[in-house]
N, C-alpha and C. Protein backbone atom coordinates (compact mmCIF):
# COMPACT_ATOMS: atom_id res chain seq x y z
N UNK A 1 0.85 -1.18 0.00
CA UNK A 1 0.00 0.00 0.00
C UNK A 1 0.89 1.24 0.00
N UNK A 2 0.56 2.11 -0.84
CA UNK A 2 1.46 3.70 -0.98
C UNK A 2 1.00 4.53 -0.02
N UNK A 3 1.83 4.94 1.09
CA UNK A 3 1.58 6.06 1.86
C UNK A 3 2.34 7.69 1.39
N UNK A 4 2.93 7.62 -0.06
CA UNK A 4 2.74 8.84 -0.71
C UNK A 4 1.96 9.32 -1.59
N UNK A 5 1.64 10.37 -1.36
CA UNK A 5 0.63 11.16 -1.62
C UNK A 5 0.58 12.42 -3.05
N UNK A 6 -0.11 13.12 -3.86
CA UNK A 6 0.14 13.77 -4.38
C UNK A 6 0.14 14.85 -3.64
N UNK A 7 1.12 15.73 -3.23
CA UNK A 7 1.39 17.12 -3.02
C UNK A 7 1.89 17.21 -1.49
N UNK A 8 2.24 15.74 -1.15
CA UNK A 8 3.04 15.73 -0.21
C UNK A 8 4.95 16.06 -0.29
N UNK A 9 5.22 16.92 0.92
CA UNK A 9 6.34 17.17 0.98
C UNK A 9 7.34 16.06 1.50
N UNK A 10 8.43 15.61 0.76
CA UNK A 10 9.06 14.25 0.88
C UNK A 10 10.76 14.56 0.71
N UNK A 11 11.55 14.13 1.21
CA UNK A 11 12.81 14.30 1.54
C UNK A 11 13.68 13.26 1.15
N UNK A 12 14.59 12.74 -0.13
CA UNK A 12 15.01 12.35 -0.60
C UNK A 12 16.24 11.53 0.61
N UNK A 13 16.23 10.15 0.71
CA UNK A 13 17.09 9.75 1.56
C UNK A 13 18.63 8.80 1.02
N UNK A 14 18.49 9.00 -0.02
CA UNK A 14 19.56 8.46 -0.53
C UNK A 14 19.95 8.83 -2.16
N UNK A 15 20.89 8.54 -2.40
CA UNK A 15 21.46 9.06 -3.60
C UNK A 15 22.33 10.22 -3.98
N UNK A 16 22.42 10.72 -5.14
CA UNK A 16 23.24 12.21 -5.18
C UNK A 16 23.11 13.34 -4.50
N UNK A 17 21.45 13.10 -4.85
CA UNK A 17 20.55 14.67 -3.86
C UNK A 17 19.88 14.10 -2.58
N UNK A 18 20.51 13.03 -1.85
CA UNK A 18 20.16 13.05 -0.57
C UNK A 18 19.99 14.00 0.60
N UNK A 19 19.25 13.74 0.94
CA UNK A 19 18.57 15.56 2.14
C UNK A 19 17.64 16.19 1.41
N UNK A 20 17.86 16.33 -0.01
CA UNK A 20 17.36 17.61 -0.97
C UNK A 20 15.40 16.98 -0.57
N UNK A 21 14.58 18.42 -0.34
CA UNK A 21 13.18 18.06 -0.42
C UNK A 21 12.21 18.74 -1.71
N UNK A 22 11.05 18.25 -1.41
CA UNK A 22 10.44 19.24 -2.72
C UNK A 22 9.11 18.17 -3.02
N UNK A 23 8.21 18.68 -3.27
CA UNK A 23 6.90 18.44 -3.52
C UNK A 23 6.45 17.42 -4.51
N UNK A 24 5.77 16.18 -4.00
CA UNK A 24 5.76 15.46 -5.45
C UNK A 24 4.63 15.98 -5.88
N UNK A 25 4.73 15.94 -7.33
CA UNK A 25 3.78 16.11 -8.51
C UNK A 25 3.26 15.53 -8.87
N UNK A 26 3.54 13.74 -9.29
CA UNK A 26 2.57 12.67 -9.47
C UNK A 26 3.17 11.60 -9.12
N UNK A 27 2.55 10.52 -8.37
CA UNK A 27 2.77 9.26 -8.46
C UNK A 27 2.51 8.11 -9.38
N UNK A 28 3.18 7.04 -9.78
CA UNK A 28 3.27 6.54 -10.86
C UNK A 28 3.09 4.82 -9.50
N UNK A 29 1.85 4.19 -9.45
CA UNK A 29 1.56 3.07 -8.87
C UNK A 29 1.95 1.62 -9.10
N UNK A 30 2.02 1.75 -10.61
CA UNK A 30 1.95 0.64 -11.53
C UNK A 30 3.62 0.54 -11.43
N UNK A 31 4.83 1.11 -11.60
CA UNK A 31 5.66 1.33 -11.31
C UNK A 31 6.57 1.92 -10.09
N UNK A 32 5.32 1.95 -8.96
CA UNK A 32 6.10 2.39 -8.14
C UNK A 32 7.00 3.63 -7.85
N UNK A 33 7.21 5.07 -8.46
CA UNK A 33 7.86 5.98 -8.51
C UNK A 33 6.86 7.23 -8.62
N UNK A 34 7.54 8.28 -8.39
CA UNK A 34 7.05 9.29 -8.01
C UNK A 34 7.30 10.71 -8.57
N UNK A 35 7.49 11.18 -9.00
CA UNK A 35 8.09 12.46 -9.32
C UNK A 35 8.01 13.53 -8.56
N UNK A 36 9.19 14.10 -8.47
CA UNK A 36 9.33 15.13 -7.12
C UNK A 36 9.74 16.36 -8.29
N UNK A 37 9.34 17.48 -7.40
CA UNK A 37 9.42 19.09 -7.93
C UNK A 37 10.88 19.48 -7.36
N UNK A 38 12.25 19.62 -8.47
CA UNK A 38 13.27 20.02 -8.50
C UNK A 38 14.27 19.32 -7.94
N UNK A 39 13.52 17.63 -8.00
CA UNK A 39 14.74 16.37 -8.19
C UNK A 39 14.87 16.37 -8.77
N UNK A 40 16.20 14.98 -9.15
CA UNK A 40 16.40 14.20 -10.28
C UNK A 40 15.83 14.69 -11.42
N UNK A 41 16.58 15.82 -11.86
CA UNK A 41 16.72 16.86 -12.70
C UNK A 41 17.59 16.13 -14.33
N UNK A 42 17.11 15.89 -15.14
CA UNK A 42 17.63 15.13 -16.21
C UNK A 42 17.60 16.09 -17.58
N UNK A 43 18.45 15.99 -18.40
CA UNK A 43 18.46 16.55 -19.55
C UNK A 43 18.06 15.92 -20.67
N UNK A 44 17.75 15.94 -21.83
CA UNK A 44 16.84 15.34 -23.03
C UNK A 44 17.55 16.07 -24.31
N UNK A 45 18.29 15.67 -25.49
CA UNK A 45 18.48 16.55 -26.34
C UNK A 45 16.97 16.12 -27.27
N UNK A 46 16.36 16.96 -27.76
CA UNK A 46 14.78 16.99 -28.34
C UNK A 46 15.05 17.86 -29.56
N UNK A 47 14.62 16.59 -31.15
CA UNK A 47 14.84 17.63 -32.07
C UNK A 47 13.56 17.89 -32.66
N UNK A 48 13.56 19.19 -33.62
CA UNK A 48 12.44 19.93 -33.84
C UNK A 48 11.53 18.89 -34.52
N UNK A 49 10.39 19.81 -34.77
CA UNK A 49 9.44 18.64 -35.03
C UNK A 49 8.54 19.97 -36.11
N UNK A 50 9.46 19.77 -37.43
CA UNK A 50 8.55 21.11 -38.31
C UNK A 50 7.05 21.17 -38.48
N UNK A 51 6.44 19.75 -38.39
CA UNK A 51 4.96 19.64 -38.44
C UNK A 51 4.35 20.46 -37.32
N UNK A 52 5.09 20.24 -36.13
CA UNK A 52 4.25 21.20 -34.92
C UNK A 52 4.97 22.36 -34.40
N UNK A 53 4.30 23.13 -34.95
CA UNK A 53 5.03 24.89 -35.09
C UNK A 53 5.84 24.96 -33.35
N UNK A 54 4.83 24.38 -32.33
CA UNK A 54 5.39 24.79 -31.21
C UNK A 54 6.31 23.94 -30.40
N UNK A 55 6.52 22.83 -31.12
CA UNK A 55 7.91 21.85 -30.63
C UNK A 55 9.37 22.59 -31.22
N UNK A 56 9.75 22.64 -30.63
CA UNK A 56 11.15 23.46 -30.77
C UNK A 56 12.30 22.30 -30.29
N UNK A 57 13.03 22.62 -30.85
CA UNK A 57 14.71 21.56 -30.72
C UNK A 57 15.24 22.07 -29.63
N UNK A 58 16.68 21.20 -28.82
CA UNK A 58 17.42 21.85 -28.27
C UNK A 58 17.28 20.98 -26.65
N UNK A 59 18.37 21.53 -25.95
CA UNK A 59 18.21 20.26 -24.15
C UNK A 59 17.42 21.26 -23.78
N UNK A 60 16.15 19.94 -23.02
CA UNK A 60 15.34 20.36 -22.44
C UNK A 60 15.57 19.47 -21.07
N UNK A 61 15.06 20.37 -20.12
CA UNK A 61 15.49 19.83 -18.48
C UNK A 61 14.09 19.39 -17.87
N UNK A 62 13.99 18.54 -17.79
CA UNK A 62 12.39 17.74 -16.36
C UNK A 62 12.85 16.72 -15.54
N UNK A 63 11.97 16.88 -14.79
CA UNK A 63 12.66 15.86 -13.52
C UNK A 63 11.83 14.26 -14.36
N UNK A 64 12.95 13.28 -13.59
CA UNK A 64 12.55 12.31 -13.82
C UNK A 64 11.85 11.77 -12.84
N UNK A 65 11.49 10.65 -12.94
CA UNK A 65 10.75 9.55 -11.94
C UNK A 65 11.50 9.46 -10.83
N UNK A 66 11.84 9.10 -9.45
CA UNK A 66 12.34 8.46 -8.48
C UNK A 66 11.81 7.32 -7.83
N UNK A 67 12.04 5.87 -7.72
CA UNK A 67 11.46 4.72 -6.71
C UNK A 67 11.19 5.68 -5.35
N UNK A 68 10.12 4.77 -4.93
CA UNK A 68 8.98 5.28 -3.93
C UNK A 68 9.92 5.06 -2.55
N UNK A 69 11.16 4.17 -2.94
CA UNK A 69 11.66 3.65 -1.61
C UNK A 69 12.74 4.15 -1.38
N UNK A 70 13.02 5.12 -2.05
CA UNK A 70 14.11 5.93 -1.48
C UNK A 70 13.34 7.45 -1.17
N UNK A 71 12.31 7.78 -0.90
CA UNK A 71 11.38 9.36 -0.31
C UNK A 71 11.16 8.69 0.99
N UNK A 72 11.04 9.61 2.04
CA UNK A 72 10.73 9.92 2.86
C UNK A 72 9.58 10.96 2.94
N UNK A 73 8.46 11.03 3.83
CA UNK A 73 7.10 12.01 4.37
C UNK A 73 8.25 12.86 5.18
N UNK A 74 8.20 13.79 5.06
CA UNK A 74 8.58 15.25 5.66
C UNK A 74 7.43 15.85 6.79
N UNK A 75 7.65 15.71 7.85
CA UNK A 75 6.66 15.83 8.77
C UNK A 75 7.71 17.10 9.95
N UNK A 76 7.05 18.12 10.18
CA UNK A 76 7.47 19.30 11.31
C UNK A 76 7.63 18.52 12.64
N UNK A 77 6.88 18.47 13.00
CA UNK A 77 6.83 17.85 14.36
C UNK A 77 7.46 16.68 14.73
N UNK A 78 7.52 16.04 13.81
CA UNK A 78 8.49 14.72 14.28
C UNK A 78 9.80 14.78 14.63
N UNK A 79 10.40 13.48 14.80
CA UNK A 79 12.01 14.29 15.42
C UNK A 79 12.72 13.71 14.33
N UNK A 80 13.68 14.46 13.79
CA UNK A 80 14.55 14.76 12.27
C UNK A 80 13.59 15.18 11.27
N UNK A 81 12.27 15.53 11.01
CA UNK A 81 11.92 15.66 10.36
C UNK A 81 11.45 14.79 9.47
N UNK A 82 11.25 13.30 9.65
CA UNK A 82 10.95 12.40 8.36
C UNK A 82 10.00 11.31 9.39
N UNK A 83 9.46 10.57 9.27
CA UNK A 83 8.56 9.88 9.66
C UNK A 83 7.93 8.37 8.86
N UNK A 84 7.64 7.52 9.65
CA UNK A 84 6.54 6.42 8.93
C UNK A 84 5.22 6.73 9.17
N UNK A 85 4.16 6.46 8.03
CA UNK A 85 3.26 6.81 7.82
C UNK A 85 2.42 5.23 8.28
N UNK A 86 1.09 5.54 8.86
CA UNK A 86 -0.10 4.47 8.80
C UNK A 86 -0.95 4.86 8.83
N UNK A 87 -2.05 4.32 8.41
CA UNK A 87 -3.85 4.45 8.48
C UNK A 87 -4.27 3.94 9.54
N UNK A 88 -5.50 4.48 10.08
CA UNK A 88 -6.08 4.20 10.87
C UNK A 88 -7.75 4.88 10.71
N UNK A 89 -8.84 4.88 11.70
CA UNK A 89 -10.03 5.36 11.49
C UNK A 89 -10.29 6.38 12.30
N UNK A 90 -10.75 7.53 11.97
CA UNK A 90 -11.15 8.34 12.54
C UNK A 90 -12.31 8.08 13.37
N UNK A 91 -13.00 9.06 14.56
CA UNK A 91 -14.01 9.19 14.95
C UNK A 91 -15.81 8.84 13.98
N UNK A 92 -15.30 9.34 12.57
CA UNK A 92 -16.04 9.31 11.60
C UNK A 92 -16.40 8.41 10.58
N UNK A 93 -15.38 7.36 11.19
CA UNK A 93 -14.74 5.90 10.25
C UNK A 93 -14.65 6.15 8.95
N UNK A 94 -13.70 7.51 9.17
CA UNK A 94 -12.90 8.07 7.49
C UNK A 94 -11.65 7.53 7.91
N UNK A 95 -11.09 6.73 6.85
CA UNK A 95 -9.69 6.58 7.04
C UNK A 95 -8.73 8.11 6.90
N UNK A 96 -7.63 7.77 7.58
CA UNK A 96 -6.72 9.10 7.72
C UNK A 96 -5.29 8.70 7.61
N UNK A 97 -4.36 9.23 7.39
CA UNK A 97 -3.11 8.90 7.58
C UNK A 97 -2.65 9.57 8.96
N UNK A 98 -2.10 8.73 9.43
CA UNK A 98 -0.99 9.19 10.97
C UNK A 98 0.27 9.34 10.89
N UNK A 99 1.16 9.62 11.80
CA UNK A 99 2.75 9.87 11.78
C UNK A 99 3.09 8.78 12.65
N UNK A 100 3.34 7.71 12.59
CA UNK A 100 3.52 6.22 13.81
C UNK A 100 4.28 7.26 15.52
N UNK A 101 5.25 8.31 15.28
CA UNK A 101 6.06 8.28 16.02
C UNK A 101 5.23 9.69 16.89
N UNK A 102 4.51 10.68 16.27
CA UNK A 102 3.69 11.59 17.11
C UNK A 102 2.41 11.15 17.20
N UNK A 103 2.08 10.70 16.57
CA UNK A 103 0.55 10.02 16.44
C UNK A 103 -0.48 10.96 15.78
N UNK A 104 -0.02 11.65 15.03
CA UNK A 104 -0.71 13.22 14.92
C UNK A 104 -1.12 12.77 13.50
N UNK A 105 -2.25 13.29 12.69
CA UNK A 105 -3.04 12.82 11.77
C UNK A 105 -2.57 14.00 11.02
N UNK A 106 -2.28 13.37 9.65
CA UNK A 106 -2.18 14.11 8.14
C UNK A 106 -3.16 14.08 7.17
N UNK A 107 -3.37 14.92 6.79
CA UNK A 107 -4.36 15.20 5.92
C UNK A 107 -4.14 14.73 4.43
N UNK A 108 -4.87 13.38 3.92
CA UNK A 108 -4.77 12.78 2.79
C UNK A 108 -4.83 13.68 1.18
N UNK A 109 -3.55 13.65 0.74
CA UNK A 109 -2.73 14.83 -0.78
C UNK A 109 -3.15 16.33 0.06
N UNK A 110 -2.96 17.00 1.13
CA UNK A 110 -2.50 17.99 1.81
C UNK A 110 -1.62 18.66 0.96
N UNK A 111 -1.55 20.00 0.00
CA UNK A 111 -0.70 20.35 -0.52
C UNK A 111 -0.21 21.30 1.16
N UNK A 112 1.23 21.28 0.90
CA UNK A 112 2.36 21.99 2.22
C UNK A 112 2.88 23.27 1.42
């Protein structure tokens, strides 16, 4: 089960840009990965495309995908800042996401 979220803030724990944080943009389920806002920053050389006036040639920069198992939930209150995530039921028997280590409830794709 995926406890990341769209527009959750997530903290990269391994790799080149380890520490580095930033907002994912979409999750990818079927594959497992995620795309984060101003990771894994990749270059593309892209050539023109005369049929479509507005494709233009030249390196173009977008982030790529990242596996789900190297992000971390970015949580304030917790201690270092990163946390495990679980479900549980509210008063309302709405499921919710929790922080295991404050116990404090997050608000399901919460943009931060």
């Amino acid at each position: 089960m995926q406890r990341i979220k769209k527009g959750d803030l997530v903290r990269l724990i391994s790799g080149d840009e380890a520490t580095k944080e930033g907002l994912v943009l979409k999750v990818n389920l079927k594959k497992n990965t995620a795309i984060v806002e101003g990771l894994n920053i990749v270059k593309k050389h892209k050539k023109a495309n005369p049929q479509k006036q507005e494709e233009k040639g030249g390196i173009v920069s977008f982030e790529a995908p990242i596996p789900l198992c190297k992000l971390a939930l970015v949580v304030p209150k917790a201690p270092r800042g990163v946390s495990k995530i679980a479900y549980k039921l509210d008063k309302n028997n709405n499921k919710v996401r929790f922080v295991k280590k404050t116990q404090s409830e997050i608000a399901v794709g919460k943009k931060k």
